[in-house]
C-alpha atoms as a PDB file:
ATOM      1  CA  UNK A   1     -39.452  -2.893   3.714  1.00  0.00           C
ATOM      2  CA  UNK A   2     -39.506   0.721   5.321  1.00  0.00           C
ATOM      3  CA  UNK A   3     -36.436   2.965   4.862  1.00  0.00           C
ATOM      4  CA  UNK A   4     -35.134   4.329   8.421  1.00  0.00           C
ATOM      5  CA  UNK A   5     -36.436   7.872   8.989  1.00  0.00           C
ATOM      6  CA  UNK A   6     -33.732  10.702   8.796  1.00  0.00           C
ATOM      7  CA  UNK A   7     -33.219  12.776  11.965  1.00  0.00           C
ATOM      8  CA  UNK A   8     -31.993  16.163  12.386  1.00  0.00           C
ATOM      9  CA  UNK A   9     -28.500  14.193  13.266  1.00  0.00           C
ATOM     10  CA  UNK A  10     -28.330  11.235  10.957  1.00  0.00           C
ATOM     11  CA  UNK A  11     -26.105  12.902   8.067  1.00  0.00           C
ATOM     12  CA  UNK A  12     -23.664  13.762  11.499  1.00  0.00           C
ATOM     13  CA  UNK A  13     -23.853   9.391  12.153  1.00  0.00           C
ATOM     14  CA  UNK A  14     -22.417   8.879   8.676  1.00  0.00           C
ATOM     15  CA  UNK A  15     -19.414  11.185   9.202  1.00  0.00           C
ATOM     16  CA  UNK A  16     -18.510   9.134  12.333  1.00  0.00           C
ATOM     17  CA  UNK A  17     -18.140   5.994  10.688  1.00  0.00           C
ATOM     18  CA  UNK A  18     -14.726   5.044   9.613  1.00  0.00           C
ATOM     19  CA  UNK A  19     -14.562   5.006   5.723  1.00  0.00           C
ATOM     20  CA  UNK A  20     -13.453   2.412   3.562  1.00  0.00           C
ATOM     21  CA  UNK A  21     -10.972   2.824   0.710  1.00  0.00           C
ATOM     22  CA  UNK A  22      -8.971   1.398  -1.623  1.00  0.00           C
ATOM     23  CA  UNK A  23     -10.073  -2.609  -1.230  1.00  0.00           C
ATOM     24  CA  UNK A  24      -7.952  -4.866  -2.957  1.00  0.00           C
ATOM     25  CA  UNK A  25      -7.977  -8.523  -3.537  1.00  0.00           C
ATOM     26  CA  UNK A  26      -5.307 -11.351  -4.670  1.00  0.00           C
ATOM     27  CA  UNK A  27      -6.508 -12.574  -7.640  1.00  0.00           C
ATOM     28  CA  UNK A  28      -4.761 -15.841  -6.556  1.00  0.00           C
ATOM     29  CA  UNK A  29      -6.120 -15.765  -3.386  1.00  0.00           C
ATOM     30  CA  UNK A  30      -9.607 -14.648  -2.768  1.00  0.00           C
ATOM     31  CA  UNK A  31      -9.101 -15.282   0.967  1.00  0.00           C
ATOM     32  CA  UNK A  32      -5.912 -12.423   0.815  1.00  0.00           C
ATOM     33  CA  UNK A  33      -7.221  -8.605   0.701  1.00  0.00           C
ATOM     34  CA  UNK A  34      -6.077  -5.356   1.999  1.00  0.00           C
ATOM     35  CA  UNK A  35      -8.421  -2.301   2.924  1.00  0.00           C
ATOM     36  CA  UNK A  36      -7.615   1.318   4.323  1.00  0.00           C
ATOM     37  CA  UNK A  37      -9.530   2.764   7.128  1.00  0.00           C
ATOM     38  CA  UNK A  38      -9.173   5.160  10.056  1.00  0.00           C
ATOM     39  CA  UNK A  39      -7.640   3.568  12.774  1.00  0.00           C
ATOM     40  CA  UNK A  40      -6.832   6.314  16.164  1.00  0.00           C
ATOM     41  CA  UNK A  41      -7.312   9.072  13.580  1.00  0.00           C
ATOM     42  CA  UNK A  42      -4.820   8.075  10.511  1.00  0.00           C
ATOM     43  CA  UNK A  43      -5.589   5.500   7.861  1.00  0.00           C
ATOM     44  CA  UNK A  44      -3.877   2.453   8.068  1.00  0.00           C
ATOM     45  CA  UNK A  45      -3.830  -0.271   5.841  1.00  0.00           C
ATOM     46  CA  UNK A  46      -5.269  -3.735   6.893  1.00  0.00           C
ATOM     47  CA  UNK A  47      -4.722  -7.177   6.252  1.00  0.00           C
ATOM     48  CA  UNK A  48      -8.498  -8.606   4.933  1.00  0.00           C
ATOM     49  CA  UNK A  49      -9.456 -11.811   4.358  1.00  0.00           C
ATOM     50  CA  UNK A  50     -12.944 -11.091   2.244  1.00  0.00           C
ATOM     51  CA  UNK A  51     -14.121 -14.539   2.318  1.00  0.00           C
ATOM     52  CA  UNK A  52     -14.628 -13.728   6.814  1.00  0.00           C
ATOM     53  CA  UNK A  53     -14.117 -10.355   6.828  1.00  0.00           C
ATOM     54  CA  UNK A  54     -11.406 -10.552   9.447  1.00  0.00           C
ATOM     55  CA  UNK A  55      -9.211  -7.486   9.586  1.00  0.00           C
ATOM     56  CA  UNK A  56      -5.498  -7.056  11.535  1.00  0.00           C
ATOM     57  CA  UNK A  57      -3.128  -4.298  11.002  1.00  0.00           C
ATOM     58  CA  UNK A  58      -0.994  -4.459   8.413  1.00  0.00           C
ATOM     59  CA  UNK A  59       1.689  -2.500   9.458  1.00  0.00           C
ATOM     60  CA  UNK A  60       3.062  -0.727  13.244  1.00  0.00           C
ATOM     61  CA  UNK A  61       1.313   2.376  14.055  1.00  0.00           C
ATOM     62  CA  UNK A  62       4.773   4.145  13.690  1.00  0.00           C
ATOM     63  CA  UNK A  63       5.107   3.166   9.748  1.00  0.00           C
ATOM     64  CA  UNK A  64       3.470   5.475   7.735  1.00  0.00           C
ATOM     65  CA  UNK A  65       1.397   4.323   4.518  1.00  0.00           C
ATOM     66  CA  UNK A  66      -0.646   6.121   2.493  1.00  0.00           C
ATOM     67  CA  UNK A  67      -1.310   3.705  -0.626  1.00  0.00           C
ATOM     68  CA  UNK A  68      -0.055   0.453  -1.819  1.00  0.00           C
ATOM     69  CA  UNK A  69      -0.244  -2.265  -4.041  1.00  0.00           C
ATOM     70  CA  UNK A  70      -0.966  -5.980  -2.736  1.00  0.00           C
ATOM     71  CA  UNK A  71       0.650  -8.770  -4.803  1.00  0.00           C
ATOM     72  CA  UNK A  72      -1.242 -10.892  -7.173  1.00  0.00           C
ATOM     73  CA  UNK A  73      -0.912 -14.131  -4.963  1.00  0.00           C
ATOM     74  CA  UNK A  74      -1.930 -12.064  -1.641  1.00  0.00           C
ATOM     75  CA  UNK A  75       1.849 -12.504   0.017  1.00  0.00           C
ATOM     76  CA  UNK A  76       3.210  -8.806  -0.287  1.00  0.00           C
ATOM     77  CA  UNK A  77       1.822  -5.118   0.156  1.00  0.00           C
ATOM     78  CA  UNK A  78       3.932  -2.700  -1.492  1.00  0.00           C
ATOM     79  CA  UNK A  79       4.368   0.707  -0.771  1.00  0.00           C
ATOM     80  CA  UNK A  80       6.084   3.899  -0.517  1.00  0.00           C
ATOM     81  CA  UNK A  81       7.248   4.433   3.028  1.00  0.00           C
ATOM     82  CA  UNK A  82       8.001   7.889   4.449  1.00  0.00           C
ATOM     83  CA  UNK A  83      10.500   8.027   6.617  1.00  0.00           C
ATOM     84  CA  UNK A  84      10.853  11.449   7.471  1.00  0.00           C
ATOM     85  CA  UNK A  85       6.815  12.759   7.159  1.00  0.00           C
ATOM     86  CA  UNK A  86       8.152  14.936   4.088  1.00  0.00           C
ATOM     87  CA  UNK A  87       7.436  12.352   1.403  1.00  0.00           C
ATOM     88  CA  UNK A  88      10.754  11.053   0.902  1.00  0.00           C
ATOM     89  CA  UNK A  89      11.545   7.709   1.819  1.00  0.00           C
ATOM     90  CA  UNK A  90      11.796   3.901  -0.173  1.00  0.00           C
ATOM     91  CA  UNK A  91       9.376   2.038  -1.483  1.00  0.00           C
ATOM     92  CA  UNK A  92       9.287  -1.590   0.866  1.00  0.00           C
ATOM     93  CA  UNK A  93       7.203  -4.262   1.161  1.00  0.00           C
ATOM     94  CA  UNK A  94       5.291  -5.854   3.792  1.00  0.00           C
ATOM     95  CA  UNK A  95       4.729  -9.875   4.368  1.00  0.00           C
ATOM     96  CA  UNK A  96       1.227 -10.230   4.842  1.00  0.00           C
ATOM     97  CA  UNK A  97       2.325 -14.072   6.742  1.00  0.00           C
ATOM     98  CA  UNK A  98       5.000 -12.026   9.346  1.00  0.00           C
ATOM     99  CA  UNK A  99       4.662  -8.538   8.475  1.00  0.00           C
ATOM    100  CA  UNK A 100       8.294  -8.348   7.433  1.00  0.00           C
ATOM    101  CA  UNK A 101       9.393  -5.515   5.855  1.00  0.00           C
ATOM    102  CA  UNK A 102      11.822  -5.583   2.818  1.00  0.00           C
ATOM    103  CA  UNK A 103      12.675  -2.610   0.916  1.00  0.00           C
ATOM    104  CA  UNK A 104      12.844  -2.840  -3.098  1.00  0.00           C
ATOM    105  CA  UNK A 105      16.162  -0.504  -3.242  1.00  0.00           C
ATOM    106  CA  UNK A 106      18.623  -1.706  -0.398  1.00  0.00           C
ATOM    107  CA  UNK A 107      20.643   0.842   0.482  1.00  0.00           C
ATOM    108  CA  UNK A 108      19.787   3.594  -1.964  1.00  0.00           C
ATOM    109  CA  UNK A 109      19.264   6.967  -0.600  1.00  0.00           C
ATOM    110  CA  UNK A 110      15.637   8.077   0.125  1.00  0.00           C
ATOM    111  CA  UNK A 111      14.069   9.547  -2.957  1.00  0.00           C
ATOM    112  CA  UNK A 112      10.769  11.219  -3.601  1.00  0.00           C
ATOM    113  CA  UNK A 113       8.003   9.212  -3.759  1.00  0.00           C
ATOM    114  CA  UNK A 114       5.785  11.066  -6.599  1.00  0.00           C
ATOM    115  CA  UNK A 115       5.509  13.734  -9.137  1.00  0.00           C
ATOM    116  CA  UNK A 116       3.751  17.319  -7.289  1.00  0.00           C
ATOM    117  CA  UNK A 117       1.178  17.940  -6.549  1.00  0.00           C
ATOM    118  CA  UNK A 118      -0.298  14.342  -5.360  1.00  0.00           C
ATOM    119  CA  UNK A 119       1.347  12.790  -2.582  1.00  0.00           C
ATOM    120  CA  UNK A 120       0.300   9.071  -4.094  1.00  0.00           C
ATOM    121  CA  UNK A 121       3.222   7.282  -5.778  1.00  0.00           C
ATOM    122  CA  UNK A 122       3.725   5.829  -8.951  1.00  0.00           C
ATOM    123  CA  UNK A 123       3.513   1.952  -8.295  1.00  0.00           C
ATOM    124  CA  UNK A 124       2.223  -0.636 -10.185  1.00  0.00           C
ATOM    125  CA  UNK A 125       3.228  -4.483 -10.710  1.00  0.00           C
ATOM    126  CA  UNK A 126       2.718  -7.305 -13.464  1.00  0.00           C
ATOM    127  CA  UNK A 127      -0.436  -9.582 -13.326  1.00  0.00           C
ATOM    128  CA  UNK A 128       2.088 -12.350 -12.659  1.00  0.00           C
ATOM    129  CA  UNK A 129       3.787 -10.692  -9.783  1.00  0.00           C
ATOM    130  CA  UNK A 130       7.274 -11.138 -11.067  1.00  0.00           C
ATOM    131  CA  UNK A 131       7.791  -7.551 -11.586  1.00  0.00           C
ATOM    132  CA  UNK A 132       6.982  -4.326  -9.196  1.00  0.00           C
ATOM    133  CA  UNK A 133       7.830  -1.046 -11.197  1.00  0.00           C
ATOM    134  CA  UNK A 134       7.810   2.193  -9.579  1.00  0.00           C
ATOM    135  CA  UNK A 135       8.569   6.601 -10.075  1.00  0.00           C
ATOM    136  CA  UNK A 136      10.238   8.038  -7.573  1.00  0.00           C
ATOM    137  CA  UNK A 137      12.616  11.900  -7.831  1.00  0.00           C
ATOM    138  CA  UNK A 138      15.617  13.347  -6.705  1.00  0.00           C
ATOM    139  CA  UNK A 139      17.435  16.204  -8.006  1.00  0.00           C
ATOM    140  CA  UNK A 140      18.682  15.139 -10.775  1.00  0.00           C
ATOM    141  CA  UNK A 141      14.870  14.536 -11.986  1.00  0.00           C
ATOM    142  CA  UNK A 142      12.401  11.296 -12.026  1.00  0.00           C
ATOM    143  CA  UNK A 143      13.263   8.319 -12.331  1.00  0.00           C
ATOM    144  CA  UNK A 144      11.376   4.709 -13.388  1.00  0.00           C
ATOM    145  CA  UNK A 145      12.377   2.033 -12.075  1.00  0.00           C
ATOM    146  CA  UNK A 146      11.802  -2.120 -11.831  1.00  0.00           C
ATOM    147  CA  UNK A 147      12.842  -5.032  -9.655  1.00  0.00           C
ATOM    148  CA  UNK A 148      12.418  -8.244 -10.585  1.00  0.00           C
ATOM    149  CA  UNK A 149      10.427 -10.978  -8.626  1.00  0.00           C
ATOM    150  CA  UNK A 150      11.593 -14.545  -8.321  1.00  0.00           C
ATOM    151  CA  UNK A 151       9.006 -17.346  -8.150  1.00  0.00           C
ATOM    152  CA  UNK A 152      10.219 -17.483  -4.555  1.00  0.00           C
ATOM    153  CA  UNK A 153       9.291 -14.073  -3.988  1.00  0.00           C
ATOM    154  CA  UNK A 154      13.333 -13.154  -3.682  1.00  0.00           C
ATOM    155  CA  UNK A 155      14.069  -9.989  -4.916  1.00  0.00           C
ATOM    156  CA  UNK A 156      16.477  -9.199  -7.470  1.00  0.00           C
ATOM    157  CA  UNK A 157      18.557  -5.815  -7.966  1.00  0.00           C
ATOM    158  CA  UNK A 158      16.840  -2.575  -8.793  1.00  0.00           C
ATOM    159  CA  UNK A 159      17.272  -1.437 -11.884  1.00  0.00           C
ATOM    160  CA  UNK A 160      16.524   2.480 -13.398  1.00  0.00           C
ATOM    161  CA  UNK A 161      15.021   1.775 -16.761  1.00  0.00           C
ATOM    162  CA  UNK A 162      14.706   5.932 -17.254  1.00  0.00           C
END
C-alpha cells in the first residue's frame, strides 16, 4: 500500500473538513450516540447512531449548544443552553425520540453556566441515569446542584446541595 503524495495544498484540504468532537455513546444503547461538528459555520450537536453512522440534528439552528452530556440509555442530551449569547441561561434537555426540550430548573432565573475562564459547564450524571448534577453562578456565588431521574425519565425538583 502507497501513502498519497502531499501537495503544496494538502495540509489546506485537512482544514476544510469539518472536525469531529466530543463522540459519545449510550452505554445502554450502542445504536444511540451524539457527535459535534460544524454545521453552516457553528458546531452543532448531532444525533448518531454508530452502529450506521446516520447523523440528524440534534437541536434547531437557533438553540445554542456548546457541550453536553447524553444519557446512559441514549434518550436525553443534556446541556447548558444560552439564552442570551452571554453564557447565562438553564441547563435543559433534549429528547433524542422528538427533540423535546425540558429544562432541569423550571422556572428558576437564568444563572451562569460555569466557573471563568472556560465557557464549558459543570455537568455530569450517574452511570444509572437517575441523577444529572450540575454548577452553575449567580451573584450570590456557585452553586451545585442535582435533580433526580425517575425510571420513567420524569424529572423531579431541583435541589441546591451547596
Amino acid at each position: 500500500m502507497h501513502a498519497q503524495p502531499h501537495t503544496r495544498d494538502s495540509w489546506k484540504a485537512q482544514l476544510d473538513v469539518a472536525p469531529v468532537l466530543w463522540p459519545q455513546i449510550a452505554p445502554r444503547r450502542p445504536d444511540r450516540g451524539v457527535v459535534f461538528t460544524r454545521r453552516d459555520g457553528a458546531m452543532r450537536p448531532f444525533a448518531w447512531n454508530p452502529l450506521t453512522g446516520d447523523l440528524r440534528p440534534l437541536l434547531p439552528d437557533d438553540v445554542p449548544c456548546g457541550y453536553g452530556l447524553l444519557s446512559p440509555d441514549g434518550g436525553w442530551f443534556t446541556f447548558f443552553r444560552d439564552t442570551g449569547g452571554n453564557e447565562r441561561g438553564q441547563v435543559v434537555r433534549v429528547s433524542l425520540e422528538d427533540g423535546r426540550i425540558e429544562p432541569l430548573t423550571p422556572g428558576a432565573p437564568d444563572a451562569a453556566s460555569s466557573t471563568t475562564p472556560f465557557p464549558l459547564p459543570v455537568l455530569t450524571q450517574s452511570a444509572t441515569g437517575n441523577r444529572i448534577a450540575f454548577v452553575v453562578s449567580d451573584p450570590n456565588g456557585f452553586h451545585l446542584r442535582a435533580v433526580d431521574v425517575a425510571a420513567d425519565g420524569a424529572l423531579g425538583e431541583a435541589r441546591t446541595l451547596l
